[in-house]
Protein backbone atom coordinates (compact mmCIF):
# COMPACT_ATOMS: atom_id res chain seq x y z
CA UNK A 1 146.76 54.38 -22.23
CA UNK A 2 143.15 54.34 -23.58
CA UNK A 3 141.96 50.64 -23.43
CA UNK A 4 139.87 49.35 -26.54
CA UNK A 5 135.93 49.43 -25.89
CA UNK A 6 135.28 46.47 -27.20
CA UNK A 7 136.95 42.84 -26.78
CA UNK A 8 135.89 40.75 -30.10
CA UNK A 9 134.18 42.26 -32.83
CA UNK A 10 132.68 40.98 -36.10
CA UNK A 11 133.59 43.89 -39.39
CA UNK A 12 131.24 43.29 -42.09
CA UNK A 13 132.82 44.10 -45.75
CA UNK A 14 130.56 44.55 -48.52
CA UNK A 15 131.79 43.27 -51.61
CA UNK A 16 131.49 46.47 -53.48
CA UNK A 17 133.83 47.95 -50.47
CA UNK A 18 136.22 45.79 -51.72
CA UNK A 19 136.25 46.50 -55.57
CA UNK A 20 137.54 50.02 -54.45
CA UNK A 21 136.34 52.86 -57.06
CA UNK A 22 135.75 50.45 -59.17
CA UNK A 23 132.55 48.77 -60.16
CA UNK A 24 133.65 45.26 -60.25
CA UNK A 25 136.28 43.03 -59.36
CA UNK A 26 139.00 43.33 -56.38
CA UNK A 27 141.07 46.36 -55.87
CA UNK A 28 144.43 45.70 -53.87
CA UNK A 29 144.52 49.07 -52.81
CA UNK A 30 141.78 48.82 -50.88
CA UNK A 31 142.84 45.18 -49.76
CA UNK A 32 146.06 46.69 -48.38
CA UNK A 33 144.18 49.73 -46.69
CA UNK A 34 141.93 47.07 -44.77
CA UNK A 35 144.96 45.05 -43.50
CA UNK A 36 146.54 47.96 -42.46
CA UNK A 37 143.81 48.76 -40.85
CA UNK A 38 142.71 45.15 -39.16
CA UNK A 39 146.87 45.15 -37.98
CA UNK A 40 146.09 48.08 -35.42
CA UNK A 41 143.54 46.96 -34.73
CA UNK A 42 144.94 43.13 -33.73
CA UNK A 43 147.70 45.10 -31.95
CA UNK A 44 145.15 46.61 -29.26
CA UNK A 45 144.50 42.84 -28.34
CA UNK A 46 141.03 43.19 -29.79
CA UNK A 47 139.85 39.66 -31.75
CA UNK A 48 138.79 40.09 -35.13
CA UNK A 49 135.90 38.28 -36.92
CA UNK A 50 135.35 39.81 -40.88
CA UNK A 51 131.97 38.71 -43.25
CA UNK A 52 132.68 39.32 -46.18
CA UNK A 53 130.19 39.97 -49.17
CA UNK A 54 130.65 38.77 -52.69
CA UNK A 55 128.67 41.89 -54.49
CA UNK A 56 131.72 43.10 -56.01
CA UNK A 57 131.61 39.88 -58.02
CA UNK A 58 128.22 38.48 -58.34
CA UNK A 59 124.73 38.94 -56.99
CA UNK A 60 122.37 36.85 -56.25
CA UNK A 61 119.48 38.86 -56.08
CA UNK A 62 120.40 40.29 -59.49
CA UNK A 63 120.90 37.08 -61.22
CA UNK A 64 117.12 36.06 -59.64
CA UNK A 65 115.68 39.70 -61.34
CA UNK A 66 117.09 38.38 -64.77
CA UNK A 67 115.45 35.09 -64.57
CA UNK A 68 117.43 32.77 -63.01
CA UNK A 69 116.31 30.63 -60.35
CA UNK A 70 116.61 31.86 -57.02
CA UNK A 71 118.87 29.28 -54.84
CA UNK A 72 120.99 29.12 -57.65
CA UNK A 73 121.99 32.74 -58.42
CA UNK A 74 122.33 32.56 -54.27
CA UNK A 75 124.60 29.64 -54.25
CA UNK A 76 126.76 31.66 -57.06
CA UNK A 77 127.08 34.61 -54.14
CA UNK A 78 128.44 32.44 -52.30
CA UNK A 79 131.20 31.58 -53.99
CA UNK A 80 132.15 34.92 -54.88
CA UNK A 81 132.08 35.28 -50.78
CA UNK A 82 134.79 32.48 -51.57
CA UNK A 83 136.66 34.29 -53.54
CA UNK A 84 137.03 37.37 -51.40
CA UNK A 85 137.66 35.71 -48.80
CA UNK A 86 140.97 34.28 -49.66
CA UNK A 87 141.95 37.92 -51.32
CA UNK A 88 141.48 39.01 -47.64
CA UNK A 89 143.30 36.50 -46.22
CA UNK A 90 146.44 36.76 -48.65
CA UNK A 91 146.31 40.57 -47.65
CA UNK A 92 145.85 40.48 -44.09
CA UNK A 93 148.78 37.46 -44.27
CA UNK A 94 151.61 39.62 -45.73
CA UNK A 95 151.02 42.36 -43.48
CA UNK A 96 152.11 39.38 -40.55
CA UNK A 97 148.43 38.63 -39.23
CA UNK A 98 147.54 34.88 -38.73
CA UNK A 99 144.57 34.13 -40.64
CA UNK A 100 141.82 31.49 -41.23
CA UNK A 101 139.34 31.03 -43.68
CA UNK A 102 136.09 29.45 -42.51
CA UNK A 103 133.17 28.51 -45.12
CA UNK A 104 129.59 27.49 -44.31
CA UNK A 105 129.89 25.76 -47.69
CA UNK A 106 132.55 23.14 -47.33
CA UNK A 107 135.70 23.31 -49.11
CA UNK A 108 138.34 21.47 -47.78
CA UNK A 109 141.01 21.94 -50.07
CA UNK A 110 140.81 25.97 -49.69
CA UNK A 111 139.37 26.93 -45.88
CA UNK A 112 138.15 25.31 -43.12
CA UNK A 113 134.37 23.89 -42.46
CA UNK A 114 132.56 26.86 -39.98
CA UNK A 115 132.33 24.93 -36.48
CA UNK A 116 131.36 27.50 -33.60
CA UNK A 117 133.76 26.44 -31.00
CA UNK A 118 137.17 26.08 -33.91
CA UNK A 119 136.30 30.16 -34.45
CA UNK A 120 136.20 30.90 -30.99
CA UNK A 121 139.35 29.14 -30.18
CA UNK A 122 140.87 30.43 -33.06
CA UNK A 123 139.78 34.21 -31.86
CA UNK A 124 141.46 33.27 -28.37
CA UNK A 125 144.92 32.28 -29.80
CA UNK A 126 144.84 35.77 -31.68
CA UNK A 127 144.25 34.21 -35.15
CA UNK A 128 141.51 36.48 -37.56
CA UNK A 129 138.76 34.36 -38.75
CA UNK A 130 137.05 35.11 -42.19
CA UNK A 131 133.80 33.54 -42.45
CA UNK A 132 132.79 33.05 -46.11
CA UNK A 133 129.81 31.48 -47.99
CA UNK A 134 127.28 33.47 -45.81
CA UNK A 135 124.78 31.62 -43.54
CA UNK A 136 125.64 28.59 -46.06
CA UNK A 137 121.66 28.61 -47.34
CA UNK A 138 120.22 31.02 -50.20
CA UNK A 139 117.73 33.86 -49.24
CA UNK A 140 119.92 35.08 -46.61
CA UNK A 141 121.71 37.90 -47.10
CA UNK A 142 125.35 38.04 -45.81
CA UNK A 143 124.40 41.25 -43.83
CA UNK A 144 122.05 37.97 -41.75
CA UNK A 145 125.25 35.91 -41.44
CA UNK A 146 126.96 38.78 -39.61
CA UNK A 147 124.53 38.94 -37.11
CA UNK A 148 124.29 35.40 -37.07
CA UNK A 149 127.73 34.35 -36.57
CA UNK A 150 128.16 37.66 -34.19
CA UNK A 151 125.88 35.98 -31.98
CA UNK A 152 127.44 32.46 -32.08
CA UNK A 153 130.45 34.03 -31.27
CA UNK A 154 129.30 35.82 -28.42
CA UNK A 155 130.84 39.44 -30.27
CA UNK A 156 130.25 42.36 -28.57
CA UNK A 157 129.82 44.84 -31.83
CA UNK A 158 128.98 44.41 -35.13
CA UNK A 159 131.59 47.22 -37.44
CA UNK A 160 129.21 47.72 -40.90
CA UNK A 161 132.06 49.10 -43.09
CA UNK A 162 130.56 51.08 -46.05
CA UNK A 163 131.40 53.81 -48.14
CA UNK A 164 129.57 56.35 -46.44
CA UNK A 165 130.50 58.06 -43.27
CA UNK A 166 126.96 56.72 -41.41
CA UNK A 167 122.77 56.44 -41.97
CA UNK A 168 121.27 58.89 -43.36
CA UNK A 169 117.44 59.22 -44.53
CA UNK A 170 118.23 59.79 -48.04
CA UNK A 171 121.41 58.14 -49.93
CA UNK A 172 123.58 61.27 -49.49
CA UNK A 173 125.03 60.71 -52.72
CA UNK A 174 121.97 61.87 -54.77
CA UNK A 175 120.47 64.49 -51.87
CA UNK A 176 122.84 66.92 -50.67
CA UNK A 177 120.58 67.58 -48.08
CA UNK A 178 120.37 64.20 -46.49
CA UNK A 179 120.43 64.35 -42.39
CA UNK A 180 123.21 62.10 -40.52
CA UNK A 181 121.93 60.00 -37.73
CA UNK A 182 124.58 59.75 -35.13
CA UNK A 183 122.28 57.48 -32.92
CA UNK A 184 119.54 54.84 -34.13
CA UNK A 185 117.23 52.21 -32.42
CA UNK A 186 116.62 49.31 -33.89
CA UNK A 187 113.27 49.59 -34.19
CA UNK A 188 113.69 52.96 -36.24
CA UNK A 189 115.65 51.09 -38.38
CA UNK A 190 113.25 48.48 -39.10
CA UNK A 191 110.25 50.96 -39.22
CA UNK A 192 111.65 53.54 -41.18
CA UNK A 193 113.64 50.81 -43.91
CA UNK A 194 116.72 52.88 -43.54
CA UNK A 195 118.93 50.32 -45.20
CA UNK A 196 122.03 49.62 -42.22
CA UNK A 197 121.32 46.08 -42.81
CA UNK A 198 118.62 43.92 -44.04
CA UNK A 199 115.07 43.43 -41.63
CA UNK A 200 116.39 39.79 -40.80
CA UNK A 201 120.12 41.03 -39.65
CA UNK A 202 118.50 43.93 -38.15
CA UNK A 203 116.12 41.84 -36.08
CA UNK A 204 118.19 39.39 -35.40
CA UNK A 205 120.46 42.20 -33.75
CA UNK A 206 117.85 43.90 -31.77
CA UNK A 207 116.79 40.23 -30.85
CA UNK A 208 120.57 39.68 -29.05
CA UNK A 209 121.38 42.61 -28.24
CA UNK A 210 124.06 43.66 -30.28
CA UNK A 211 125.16 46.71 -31.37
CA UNK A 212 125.80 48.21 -35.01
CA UNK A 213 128.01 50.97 -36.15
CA UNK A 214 128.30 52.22 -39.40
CA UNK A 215 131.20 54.29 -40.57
CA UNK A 216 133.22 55.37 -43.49
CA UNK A 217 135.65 52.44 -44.74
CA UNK A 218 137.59 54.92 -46.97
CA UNK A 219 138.97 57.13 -43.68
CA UNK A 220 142.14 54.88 -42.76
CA UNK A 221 141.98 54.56 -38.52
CA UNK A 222 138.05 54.54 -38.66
CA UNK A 223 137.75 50.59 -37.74
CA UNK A 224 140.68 51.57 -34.75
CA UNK A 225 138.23 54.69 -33.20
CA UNK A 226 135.28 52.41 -33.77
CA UNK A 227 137.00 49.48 -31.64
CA UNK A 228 138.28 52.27 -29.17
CA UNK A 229 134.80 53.62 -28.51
CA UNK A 230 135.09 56.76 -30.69
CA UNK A 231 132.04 58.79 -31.75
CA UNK A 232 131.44 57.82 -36.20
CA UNK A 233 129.24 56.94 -37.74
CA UNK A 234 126.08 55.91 -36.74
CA UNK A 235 125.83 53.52 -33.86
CA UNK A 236 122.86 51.53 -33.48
CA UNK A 237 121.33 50.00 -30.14
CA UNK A 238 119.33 50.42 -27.52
């Protein structure tokens, strides 16, 4: 039986992947589809680490472009990370997965406080670990906690779930003729602004050595062949 590539991963969500179709809010469609998905992936004995975004609720970037100061609009994205994150958990808890909730922002009465060594152990005893409230500090995006905490963690992969089947050098949605890159550097995608990540995240991956792939959320099995060492999406490393 074909053994699983990779030992602990960290999937990053986006918020919008989250609201589904829709432009806002949380669809429990798509919730279901990702615990369905996260369960096979458990069952391969692979330990699962998920950032979550809060875009499909709030921005902070676009609250700073209307005015608003900075830190605060940030601090707001936060706690719509907050938010998602226990929407995940409730999902990923009825389809029979142990789950904790770990916030850079403390919250007591809802999650626990992010402490390095807690998420580790928790990875070893088979538990999935959501980490919410990003890096905890505005002007970082949560694409930087990631690769932050995916470095903490010592996890061998980052899985960028998005709703596009890989990196392309257009947005393939507006040019039909937009080329698929099956392999990237990290350089090239720091040079050529190709929008996997954010130039922090990305550096801070090429910096530890760890390796991106971005593939298709919407294609049920994709985070299983990405875990199993399957060719999607676009994998990016050295």
């Amino acid at each position: 039986m074909q053994k699983p590539k990779y030992k602990r991963v960290v999937l990053k969500l986006s918020g919008e992947a989250l609201a589904g179709s829709e432009s806002y809010g949380i669809d429990h469609k798509t919730l279901l589809s990702i615990g369905e998905q996260v369960v096979e992936v458990v069952k391969q004995g692979v330990q699962v680490a998920i950032v979550v975004g809060g875009g499909n609720i709030w921005r902070g970037v676009a609250g700073s472009a209307q005015g608003m100061d900075r830190a605060t609009a940030d601090y707001m994205g936060m706690l719509a990370t907050e938010i998602n994150a226990l929407a995940l958990q409730d999902a990923l808890e009825k389809q029979g997965l142990e789950v904790r909730v770990m916030t850079a922002i403390e919250m007591k009465e809802i999650a626990e406080p992010y402490i390095r060594r807690r998420a580790i152990r928790h990875l070893e005893n088979g538990r999935v670990v959501i980490f919410a409230a990003g890096t905890g500090n505005p002007y970082f995006s949560t694409d930087t906690a990631a690769a932050l905490r995916s470095a903490e963690i010592e996890a061998e992969v980052i899985l960028m779930a998005k709703k596009v089947d890989g990196v392309y050098d257009a947005d393939p949605l507006k040019n039909p003729n937009a080329v698929k890159f099956d392999h990237l550097d990290y350089i090239d995608v720091l040079n050529k602004g190709l929008g996997v990540m954010d130039s922090t995240a990305a550096s801070l991956c090429m910096d530890n050595g760890i390796p991106i792939i971005v593939f298709n959320l919407t294609c049920k099995g994709n985070i299983l062949k990405s875990v199993m060492g399957e060719s999607i999406g676009t994998y990016v490393g050295r």
